[in-house]
Protein backbone atom coordinates (compact mmCIF):
# COMPACT_ATOMS: atom_id res chain seq x y z
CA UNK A 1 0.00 0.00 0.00
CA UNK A 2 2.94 2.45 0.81
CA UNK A 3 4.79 1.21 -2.35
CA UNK A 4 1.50 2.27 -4.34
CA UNK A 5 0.64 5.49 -2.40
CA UNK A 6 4.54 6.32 -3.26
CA UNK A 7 4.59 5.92 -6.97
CA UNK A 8 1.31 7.90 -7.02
CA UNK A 9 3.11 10.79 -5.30
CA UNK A 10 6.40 10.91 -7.23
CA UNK A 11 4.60 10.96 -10.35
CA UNK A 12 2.51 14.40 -8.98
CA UNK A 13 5.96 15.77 -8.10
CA UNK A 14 7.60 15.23 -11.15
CA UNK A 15 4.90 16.77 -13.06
CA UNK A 16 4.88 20.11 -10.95
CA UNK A 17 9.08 20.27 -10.98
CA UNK A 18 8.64 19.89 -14.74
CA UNK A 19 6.55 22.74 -15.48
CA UNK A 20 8.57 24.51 -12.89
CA UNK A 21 12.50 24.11 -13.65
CA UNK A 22 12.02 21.24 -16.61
CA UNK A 23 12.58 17.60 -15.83
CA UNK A 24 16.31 16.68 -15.49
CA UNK A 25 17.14 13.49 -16.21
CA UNK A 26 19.11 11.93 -12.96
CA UNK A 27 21.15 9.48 -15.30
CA UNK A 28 22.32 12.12 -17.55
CA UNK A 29 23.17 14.26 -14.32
CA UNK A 30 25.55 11.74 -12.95
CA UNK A 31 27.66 11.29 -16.55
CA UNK A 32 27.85 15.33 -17.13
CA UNK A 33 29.01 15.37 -13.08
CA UNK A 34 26.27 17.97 -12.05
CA UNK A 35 25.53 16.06 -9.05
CA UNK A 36 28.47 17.22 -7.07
CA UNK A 37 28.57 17.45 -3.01
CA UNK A 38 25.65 20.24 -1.90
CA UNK A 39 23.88 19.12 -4.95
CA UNK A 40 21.05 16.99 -5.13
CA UNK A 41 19.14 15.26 -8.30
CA UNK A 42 15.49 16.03 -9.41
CA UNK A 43 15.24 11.95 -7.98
CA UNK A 44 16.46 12.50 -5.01
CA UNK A 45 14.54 15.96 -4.01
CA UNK A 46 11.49 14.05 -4.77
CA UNK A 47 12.36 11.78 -2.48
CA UNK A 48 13.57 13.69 0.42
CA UNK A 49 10.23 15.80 -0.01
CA UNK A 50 8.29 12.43 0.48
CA UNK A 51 10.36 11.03 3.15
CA UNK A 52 10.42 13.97 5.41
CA UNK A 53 6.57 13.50 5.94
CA UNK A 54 6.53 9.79 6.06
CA UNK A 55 8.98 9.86 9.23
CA UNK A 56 6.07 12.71 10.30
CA UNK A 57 3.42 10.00 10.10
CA UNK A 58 5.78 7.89 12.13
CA UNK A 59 6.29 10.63 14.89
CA UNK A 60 2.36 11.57 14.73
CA UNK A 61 1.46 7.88 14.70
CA UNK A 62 3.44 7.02 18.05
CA UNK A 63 2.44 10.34 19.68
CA UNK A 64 -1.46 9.57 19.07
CA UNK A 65 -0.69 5.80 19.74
CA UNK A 66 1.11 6.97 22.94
CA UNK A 67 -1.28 8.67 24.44
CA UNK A 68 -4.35 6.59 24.00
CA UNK A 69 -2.29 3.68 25.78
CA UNK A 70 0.28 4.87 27.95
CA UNK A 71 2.99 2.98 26.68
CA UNK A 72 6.58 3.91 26.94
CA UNK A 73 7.67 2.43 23.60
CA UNK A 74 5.59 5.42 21.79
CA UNK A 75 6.77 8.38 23.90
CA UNK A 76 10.26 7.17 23.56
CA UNK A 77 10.60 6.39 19.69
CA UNK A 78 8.27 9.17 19.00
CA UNK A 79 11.25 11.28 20.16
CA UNK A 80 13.57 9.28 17.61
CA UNK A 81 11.59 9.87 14.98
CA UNK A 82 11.64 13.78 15.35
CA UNK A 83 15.49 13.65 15.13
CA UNK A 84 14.60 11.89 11.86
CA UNK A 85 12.81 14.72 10.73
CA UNK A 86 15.29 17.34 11.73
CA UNK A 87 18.05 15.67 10.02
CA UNK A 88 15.80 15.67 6.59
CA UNK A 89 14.25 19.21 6.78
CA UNK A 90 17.96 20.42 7.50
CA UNK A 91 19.02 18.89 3.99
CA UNK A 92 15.82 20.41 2.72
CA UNK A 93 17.30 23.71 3.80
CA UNK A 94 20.97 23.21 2.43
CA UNK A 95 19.14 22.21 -0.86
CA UNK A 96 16.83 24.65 -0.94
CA UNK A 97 14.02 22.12 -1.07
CA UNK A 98 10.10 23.48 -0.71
CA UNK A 99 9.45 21.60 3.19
CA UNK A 100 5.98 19.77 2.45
CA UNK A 101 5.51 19.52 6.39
CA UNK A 102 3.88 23.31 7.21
CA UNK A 103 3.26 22.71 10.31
CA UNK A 104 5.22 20.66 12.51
CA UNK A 105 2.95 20.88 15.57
CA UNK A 106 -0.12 20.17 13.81
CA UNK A 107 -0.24 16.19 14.33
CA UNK A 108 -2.05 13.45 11.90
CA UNK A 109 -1.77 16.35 8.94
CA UNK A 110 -0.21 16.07 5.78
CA UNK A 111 0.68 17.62 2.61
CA UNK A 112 0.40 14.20 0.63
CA UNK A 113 -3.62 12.82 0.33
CA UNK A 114 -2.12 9.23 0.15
CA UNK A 115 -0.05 9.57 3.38
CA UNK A 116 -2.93 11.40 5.23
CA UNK A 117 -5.17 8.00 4.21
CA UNK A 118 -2.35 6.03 5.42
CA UNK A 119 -2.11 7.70 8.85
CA UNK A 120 -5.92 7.92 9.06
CA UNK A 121 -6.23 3.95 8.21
CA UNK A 122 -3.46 2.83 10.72
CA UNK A 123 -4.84 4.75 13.88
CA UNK A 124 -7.88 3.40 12.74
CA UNK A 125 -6.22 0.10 13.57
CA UNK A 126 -4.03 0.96 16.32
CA UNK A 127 -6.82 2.09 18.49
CA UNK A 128 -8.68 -1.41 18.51
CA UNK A 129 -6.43 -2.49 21.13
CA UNK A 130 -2.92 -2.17 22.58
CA UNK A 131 -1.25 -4.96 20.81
CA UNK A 132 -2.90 -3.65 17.44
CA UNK A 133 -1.18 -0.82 18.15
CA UNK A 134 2.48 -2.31 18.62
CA UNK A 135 1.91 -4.22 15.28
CA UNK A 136 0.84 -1.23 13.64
CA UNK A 137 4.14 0.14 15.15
CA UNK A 138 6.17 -2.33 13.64
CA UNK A 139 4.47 -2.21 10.20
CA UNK A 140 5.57 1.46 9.72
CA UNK A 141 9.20 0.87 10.33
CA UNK A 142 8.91 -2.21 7.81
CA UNK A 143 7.50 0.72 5.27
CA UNK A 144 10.57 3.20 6.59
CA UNK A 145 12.90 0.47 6.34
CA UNK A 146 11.94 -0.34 2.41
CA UNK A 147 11.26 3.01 1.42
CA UNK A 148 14.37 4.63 3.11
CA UNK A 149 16.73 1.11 1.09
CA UNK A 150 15.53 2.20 -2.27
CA UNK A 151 16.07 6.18 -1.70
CA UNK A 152 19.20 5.48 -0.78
CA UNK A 153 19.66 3.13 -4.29
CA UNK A 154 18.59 5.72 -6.03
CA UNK A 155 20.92 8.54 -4.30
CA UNK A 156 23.96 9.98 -4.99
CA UNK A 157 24.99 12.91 -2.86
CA UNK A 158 26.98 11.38 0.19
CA UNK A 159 25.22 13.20 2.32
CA UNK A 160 21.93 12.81 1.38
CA UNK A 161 23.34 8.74 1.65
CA UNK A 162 24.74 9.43 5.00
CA UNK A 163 21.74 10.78 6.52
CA UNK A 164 19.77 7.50 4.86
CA UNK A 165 21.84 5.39 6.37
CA UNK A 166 21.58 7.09 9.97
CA UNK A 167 17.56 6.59 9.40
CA UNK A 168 18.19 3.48 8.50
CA UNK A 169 19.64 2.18 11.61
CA UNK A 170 17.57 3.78 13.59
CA UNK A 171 14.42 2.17 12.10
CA UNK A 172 15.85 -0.96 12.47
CA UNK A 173 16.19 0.00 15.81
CA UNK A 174 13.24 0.50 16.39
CA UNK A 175 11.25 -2.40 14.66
CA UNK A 176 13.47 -4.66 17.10
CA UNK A 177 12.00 -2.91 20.11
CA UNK A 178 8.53 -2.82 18.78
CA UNK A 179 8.88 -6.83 18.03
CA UNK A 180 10.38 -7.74 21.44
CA UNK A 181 7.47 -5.84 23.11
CA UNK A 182 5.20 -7.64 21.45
CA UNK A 183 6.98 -11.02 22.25
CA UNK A 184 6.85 -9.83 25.70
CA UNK A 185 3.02 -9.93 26.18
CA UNK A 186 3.42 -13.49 24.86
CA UNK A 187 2.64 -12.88 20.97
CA UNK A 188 4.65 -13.71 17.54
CA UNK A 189 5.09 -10.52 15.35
CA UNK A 190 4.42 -11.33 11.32
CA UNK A 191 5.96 -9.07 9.17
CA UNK A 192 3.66 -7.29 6.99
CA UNK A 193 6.23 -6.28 3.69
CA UNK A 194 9.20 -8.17 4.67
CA UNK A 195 9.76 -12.23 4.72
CA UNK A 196 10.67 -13.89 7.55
CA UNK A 197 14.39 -14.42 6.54
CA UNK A 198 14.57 -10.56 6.45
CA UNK A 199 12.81 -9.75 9.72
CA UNK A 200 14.81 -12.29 11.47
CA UNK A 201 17.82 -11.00 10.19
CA UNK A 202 17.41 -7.75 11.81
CA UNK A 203 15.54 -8.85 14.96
CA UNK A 204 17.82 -11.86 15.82
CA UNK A 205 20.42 -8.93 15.90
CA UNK A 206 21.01 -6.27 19.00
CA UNK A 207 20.27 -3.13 19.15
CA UNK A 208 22.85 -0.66 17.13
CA UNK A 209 24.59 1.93 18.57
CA UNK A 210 25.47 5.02 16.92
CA UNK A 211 22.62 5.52 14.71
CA UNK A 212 23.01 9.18 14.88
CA UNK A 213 26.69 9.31 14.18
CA UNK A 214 28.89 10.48 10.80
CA UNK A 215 30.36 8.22 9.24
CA UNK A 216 34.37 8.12 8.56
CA UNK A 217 35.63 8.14 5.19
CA UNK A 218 33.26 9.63 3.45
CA UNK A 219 34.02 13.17 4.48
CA UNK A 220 30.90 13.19 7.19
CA UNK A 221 33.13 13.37 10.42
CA UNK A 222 33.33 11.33 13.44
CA UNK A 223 29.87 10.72 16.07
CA UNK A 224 29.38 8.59 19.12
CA UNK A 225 26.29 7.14 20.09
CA UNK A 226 24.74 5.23 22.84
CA UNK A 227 21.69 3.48 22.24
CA UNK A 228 18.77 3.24 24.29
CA UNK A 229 16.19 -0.22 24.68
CA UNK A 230 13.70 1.09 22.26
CA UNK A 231 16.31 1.85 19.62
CA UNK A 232 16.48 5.91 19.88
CA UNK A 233 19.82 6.59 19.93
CA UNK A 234 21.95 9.93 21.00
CA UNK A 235 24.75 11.09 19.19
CA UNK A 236 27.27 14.01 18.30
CA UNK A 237 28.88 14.07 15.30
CA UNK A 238 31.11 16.76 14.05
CA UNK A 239 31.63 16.84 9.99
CA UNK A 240 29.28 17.67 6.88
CA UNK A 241 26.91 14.88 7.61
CA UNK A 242 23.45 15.11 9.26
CA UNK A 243 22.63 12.89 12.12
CA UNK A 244 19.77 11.52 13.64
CA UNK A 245 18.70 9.54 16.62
């Protein structure tokens, strides 16, 4: 459903960037070496625009989930998944990017109609009952985890890779914490977009630390991290790179 609500989108944006600045072509941009460091592709603005407001619907999503059941899980990755935001509307700025997200404050809204249904559909579900709401938990960072592998196929600028990979982690992160709690209350999490080879492979793993921190050689600078049990993650990192938690 994300994969679908995703192609929909990138098709509006390219339309509006074409009538706007003309469409670009992101293969011929890599062979004429226009995409040089603090420059970004027509591919990959479209999708930092769409993946700043799907780690929204994550924050809005744990913050609503949070508060109708108390759980600690929600409060604390909530938190996370702001950091993810500021690391992407920070590139937005050093690109000069159009932020989709108006309104940070203004929870369960969005720019794009097909993430709006998707947040409206999945509280839907997560308010039928706590452990609906853990699963519903761990779907979205199944979607983050997909959606955030291909962007960074698709990318070129190290940083915008950098910062990727920093979400990345961190959503693996916290798709471990969300399946352990739900282990916990005695129940066997089924991944909803991944097989089973490729949820076990990240949950039979512990949690990573340093989510948040540049990587070396790649001109991002150097971060430390500590990680905490539901996968958020503190870190300073001095360098080009964005971080996240």
């Amino acid at each position: 459903m994300m994969e679908k609500s995703y192609s929909k989108y990138i098709n509006l944006v390219a339309l509006s960037l074409a009538v706007a600045v003309g469409t670009v072509d992101a293969q011929q941009q890599k062979k004429s070496g226009l995409n040089q460091p603090g420059e970004v592709s027509t591919v990959e603005t479209e999708d930092l625009v769409y993946m700043r407001e799907e780690e929204k619907l994550a924050r809005d999503s744990y913050q609503v989930l949070g508060e109708q059941w108390g759980l600690v899980i929600f409060s604390n990755i909530s938190k996370s998944e702001q950091k993810h935001m500021d690391a992407l509307e920070r590139l937005l700025d050093r690109f000069g990017i159009a932020d989709p997200v108006y309104d940070e404050s203004d929870v369960g809204s969005f720019t794009n109609p097909e993430l709006q249904a998707l947040f409206d559909d999945l509280m839907a579900r997560g308010m039928e009952s706590e452990m609906e709401a853990l699963k519903v938990g761990g779907a979205i960072e199944e979607t983050d985890i997909l959606d955030i592998q291909q962007a960074i196929e698709r990318a070129e600028n190290e940083g915008v890779i950098n910062t990727y990979e920093n979400l990345l982690c961190g959503s693996r992160n916290h798709l471990r914490a969300f399946v352990r709690q739900i282990e916990f209350y005695g129940e066997v999490y089924t991944p909803v977009l991944l097989s089973e080879d490729e949820l076990n492979a990240i949950v039979d793993l512990p949690m990573e630390r340093g989510c948040g921190a540049s990587k070396q050689g790649k001109g991002k600078g150097n971060g430390n991290g500590n990680g905490k049990g539901t996968g958020t993650g503190k870190g300073n990192g001095n360098g080009k790179g964005d971080t996240c938690g």
